[in-house]
Protein backbone atom coordinates (compact mmCIF):
# COMPACT_ATOMS: atom_id res chain seq x y z
CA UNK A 1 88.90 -31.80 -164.99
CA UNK A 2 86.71 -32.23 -167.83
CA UNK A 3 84.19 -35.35 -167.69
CA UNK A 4 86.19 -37.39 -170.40
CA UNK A 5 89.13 -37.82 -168.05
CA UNK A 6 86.87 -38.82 -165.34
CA UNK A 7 87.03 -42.34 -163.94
CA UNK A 8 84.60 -44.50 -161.68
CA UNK A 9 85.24 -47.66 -160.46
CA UNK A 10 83.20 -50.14 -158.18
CA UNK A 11 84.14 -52.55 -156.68
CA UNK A 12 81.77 -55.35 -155.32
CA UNK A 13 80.30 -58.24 -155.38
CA UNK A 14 77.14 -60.08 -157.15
CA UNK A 15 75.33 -60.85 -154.12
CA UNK A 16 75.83 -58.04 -151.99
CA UNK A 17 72.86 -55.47 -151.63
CA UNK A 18 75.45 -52.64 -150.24
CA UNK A 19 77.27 -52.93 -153.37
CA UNK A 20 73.91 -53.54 -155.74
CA UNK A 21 72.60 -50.50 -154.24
CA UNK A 22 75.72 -48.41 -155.46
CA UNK A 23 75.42 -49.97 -158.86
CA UNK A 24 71.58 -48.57 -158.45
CA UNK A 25 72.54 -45.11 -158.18
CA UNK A 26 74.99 -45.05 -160.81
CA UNK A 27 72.49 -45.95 -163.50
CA UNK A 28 70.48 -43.96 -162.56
CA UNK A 29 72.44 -40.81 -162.40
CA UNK A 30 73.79 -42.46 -166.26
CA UNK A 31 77.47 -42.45 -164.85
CA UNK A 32 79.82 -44.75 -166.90
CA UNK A 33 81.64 -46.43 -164.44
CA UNK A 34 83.82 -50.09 -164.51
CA UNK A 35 82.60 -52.98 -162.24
CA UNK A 36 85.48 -54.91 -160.97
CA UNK A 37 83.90 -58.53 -159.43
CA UNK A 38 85.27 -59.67 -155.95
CA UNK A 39 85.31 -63.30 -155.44
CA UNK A 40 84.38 -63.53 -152.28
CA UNK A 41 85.71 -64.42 -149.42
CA UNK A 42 88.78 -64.43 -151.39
CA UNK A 43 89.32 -61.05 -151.44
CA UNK A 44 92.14 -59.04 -154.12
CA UNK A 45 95.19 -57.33 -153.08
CA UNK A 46 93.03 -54.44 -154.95
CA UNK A 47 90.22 -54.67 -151.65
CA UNK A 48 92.84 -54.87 -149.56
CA UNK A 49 94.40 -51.97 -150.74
CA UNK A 50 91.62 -49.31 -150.89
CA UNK A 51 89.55 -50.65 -148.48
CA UNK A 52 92.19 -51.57 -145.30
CA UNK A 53 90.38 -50.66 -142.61
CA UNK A 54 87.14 -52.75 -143.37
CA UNK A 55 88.33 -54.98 -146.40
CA UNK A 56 84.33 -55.00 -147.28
CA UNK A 57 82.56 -53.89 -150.76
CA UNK A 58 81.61 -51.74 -152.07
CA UNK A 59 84.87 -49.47 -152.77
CA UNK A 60 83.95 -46.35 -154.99
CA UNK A 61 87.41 -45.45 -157.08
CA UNK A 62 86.68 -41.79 -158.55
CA UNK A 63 89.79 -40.41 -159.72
CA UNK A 64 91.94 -40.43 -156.84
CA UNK A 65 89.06 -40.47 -154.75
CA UNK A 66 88.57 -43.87 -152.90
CA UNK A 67 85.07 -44.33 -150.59
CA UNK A 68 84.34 -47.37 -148.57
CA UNK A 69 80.57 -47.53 -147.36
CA UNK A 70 77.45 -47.74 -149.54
CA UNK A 71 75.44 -44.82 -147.47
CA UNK A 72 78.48 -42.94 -147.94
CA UNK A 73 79.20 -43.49 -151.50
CA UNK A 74 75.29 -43.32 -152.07
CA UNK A 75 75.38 -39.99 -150.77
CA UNK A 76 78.94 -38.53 -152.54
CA UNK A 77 77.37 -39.75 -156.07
CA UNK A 78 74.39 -37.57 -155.22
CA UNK A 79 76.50 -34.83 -154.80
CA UNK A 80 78.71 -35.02 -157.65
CA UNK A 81 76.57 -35.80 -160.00
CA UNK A 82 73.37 -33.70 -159.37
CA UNK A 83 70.99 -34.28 -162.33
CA UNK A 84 68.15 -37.17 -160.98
CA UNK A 85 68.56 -36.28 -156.93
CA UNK A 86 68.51 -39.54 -155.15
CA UNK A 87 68.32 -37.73 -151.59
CA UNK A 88 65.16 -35.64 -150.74
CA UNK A 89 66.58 -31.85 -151.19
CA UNK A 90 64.26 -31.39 -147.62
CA UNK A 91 66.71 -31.15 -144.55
CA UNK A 92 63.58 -33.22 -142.21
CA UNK A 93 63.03 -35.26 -145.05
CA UNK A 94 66.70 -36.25 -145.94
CA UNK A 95 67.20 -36.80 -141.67
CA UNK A 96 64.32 -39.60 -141.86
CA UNK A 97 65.38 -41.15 -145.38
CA UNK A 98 68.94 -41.49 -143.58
CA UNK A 99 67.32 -42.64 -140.72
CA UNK A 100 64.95 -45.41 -141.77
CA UNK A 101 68.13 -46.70 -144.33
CA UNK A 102 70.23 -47.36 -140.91
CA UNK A 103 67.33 -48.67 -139.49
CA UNK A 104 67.00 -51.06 -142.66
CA UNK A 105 71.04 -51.97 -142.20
CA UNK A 106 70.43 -52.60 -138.83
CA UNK A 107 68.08 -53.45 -137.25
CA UNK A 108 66.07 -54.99 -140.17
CA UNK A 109 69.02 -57.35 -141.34
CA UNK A 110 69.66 -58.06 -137.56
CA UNK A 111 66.41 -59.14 -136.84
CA UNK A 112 65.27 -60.92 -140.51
CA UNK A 113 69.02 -62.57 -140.61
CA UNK A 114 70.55 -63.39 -137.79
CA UNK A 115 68.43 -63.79 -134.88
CA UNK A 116 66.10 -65.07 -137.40
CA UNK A 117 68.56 -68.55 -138.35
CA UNK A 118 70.10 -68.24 -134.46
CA UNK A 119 66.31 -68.52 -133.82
CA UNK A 120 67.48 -68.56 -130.23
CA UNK A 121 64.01 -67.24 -128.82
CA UNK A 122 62.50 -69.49 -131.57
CA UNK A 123 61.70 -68.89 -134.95
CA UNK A 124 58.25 -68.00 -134.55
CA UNK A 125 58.92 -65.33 -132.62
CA UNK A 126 61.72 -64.33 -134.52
CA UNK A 127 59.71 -63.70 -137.94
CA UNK A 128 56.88 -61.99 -135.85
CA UNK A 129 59.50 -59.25 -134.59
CA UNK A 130 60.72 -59.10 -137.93
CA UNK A 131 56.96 -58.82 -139.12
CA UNK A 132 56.94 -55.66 -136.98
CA UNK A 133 59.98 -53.86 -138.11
CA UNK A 134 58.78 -53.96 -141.48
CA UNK A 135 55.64 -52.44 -140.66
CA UNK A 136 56.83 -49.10 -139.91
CA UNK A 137 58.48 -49.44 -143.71
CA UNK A 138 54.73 -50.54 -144.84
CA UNK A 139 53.46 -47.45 -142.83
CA UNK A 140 55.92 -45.10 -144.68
CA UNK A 141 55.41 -46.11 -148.35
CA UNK A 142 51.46 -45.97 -147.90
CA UNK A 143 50.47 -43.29 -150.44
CA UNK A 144 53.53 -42.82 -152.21
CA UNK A 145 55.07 -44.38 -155.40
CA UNK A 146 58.32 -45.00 -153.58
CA UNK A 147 59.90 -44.10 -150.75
CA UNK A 148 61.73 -40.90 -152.20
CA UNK A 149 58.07 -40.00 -153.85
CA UNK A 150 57.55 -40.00 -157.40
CA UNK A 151 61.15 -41.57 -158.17
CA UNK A 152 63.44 -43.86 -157.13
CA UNK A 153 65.41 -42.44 -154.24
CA UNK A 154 68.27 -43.07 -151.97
CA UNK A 155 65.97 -44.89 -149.18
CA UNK A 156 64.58 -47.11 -152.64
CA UNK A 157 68.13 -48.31 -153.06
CA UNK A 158 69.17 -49.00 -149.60
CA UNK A 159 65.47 -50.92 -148.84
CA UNK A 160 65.30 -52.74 -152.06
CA UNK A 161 68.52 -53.80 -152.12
CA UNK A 162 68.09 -55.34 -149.19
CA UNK A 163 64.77 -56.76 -148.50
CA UNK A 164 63.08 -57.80 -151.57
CA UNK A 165 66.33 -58.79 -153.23
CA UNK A 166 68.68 -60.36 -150.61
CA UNK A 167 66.38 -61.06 -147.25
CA UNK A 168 63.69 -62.25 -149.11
CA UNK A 169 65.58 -64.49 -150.71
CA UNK A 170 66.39 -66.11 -147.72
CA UNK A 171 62.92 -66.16 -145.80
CA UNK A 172 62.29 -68.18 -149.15
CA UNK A 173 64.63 -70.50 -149.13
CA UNK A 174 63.97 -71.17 -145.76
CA UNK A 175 60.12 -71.76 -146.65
CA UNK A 176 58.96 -68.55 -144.53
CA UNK A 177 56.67 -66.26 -146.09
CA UNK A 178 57.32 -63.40 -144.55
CA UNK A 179 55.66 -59.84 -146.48
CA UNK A 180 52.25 -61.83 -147.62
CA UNK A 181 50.04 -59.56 -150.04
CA UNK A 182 47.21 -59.59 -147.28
CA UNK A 183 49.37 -58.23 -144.71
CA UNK A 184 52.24 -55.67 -146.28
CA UNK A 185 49.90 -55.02 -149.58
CA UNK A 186 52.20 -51.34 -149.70
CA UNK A 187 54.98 -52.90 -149.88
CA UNK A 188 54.48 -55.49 -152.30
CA UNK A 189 53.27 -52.54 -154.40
CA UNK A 190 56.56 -50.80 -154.17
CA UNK A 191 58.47 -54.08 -154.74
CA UNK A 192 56.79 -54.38 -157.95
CA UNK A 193 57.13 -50.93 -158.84
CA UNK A 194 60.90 -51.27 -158.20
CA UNK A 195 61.06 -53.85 -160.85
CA UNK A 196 59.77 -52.20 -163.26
CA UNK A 197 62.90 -49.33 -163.24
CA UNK A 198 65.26 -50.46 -165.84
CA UNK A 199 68.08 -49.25 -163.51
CA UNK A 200 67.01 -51.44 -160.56
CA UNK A 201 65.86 -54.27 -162.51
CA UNK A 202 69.42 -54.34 -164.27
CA UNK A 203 71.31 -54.56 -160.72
CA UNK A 204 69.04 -57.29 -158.92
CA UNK A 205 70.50 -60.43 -158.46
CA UNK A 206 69.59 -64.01 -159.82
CA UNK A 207 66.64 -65.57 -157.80
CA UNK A 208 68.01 -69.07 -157.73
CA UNK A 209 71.51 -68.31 -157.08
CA UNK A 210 70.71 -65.62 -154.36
CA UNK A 211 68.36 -68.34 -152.46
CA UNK A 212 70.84 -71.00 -153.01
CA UNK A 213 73.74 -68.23 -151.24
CA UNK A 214 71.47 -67.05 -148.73
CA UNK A 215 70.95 -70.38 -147.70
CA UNK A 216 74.21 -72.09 -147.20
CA UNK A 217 75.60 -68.58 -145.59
CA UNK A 218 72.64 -69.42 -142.91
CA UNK A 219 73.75 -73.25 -142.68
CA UNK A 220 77.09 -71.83 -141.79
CA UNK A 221 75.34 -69.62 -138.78
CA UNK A 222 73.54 -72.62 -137.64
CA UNK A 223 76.48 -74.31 -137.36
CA UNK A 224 78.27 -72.44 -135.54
CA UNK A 225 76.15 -71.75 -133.04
């Protein structure tokens, strides 16, 4: 199928780093592609649709080719569209960058998130434990330009996505100050760095309405708890 008859879709949502990420890589690669806006929580009959199992974005539409799953989609636009590799072409290297992205999805936005506004063993505590995960990710970037090396890679998207342009956001809004220049001065490096990529800088979202989201979505977990 020639490229002209090609389609991409994506469907997602403003505020979501799993779907920002995708948007990331898409630039990047220069895919044309059509962004279709979920209004969250009120999701389409179009989520519902592709995405059954999960009803979550992002939802990748190429051709007749529906993905659910940004580390998936992440990794099926690296493979379809080779030119600017996003993945390290290393088999060790593109284990660890797949590692330390789940450990970013996981244990990061665990730990700076929830158990951070459950605060249940205190919030103290919970911003020194989240101090600590993000060391190892301080550790990593030491000496390099960005995670995937000279250019922005697959780990770039999943880490920026989420920390510097969704956590951070919240840790603000809640008045913490959590990666201080003094103590994580890699990663405020790389944060910087990221900004200036036209592709990244294009998919982060607004400042004020991010902190003003993040926020009330904590209120919501303090109140429930």
């Amino acid at each position: 199928m020639g490229k002209k008859e090609e389609t991409v879709k994506l469907l997602g949502f403003w505020g979501s780093p799993f779907s920002r990420r995708v948007e990331m890589a898409l630039k990047l690669k220069g895919v044309p592609y059509e962004y279709l806006e979920e209004d969250l929580p009120n999701k389409t009959p179009l989520l519902l649709e592709l995405n059954p199992l999960h009803k979550k974005v992002p939802v990748l539409v190429h051709n007749d080719k529906v993905l659910p799953e940004s580390h998936l989609i992440l990794e099926y636009i690296d493979q379809t569209w080779k030119n600017n590799p996003i993945l390290p072409q290393d088999p060790y290297e593109k284990a660890m960058a797949r590692f330390w992205a789940k450990f970013i999805d996981e244990q990061i936005l665990t730990l700076g998130f929830r158990s951070l506004v459950k605060a249940e063993k205190g919030r103290e505590v919970a911003i020194e434990e989240t101090q600590e995960m993000l060391m190892f990710l301080e550790k990593e970037v030491t000496g390099k330009d960005f995670f995937g090396g000279k250019m922005v890679g697959f780990l770039d998207m999943v880490a920026g996505s989420m920390i510097p342009f969704c956590l951070a956001r919240l840790w603000e809004g809640l008045g913490i100050h959590m990666i201080p220049d003094e103590t994580f001065p890699e990663l405020n490096r790389w944060i910087k760095s990221l900004k200036d990529v036209e592709a990244v800088r294009e998919c982060i979202p607004p400042r004020d309405k991010q902190i003003e989201r993040m926020t009330k979505i904590a209120e919501k977990i303090i109140m429930s708890t």
